[in-house]
Protein backbone atom coordinates (compact mmCIF):
# COMPACT_ATOMS: atom_id res chain seq x y z
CA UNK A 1 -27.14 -9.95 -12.05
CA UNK A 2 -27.38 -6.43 -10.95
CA UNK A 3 -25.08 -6.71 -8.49
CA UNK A 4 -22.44 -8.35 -11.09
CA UNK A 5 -23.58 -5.22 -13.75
CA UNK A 6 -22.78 -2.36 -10.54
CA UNK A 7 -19.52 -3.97 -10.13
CA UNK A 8 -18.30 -3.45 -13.89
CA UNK A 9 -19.76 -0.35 -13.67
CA UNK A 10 -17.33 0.69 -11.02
CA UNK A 11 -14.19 -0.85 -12.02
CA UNK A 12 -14.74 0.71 -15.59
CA UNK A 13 -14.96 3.83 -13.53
CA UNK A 14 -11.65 3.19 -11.42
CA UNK A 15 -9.74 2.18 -14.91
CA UNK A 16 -11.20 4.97 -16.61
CA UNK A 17 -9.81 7.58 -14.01
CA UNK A 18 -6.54 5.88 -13.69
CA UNK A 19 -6.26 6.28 -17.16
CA UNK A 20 -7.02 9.87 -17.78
CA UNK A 21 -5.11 10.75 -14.45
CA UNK A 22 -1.68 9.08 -15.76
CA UNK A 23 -1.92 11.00 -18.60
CA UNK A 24 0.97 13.91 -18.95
CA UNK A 25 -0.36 17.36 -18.64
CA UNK A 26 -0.27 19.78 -21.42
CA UNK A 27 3.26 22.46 -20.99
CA UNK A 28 2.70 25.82 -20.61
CA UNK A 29 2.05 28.23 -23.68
CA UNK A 30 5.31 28.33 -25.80
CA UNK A 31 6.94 25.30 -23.65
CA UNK A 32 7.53 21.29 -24.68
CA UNK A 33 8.34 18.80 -22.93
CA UNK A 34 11.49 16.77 -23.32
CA UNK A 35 13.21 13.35 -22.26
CA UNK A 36 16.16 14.02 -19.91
CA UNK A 37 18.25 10.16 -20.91
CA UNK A 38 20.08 10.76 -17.83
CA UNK A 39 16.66 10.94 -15.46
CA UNK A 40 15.11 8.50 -17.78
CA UNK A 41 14.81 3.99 -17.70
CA UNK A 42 12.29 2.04 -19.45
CA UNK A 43 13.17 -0.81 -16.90
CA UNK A 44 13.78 -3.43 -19.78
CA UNK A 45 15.73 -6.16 -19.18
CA UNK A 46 16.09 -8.24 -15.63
CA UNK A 47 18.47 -5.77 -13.77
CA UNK A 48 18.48 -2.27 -12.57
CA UNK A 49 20.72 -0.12 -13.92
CA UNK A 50 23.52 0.67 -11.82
CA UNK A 51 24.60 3.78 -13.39
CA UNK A 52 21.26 5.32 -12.66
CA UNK A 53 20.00 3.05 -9.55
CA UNK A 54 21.08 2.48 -6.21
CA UNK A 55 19.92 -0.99 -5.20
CA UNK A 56 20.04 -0.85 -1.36
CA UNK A 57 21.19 1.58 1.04
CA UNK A 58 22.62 0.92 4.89
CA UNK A 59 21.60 4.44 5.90
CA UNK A 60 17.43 4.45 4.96
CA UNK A 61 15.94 1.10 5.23
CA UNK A 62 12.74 2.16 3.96
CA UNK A 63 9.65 3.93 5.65
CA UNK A 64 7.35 1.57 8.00
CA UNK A 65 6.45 -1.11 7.22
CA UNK A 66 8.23 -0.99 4.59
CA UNK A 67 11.67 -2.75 4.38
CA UNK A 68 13.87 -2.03 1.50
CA UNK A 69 15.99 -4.99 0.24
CA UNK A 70 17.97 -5.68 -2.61
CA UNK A 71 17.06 -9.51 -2.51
């Protein structure tokens, strides 16, 4: 039981990081930060956006072992 109780403990701890890690700084005194649309997708819907998206490339395949495919 113990063990089960240490391992809760520590992915708590993991998620709890994450969490405050992903979280967006606070701007410089006198500064805001703003959406840029044109650097911005929400990734809704079941296709990239080819406006904003390049969905494969012939001259970068990826970085080992990594193999970039549009499939």
């Amino acid at each position: 039981m113990n063990c089960l109780k240490y391992l809760f403990s520590i992915l708590f701890f993991c998620i709890a990081i994450t969490h405050v890690k992903s979280q967006t700084p606070t701007p410089p005194n006198g500064k805001k930060w703003a959406k840029v649309n044109e650097l911005s997708d929400e990734f809704n819907g079941n296709s990239l956006d080819g406006n904003k998206w390049v969905k494969s490339s012939r001259d970068w395949i990826g970085r080992p072992p990594r193999l970039f495919k549009e499939n």
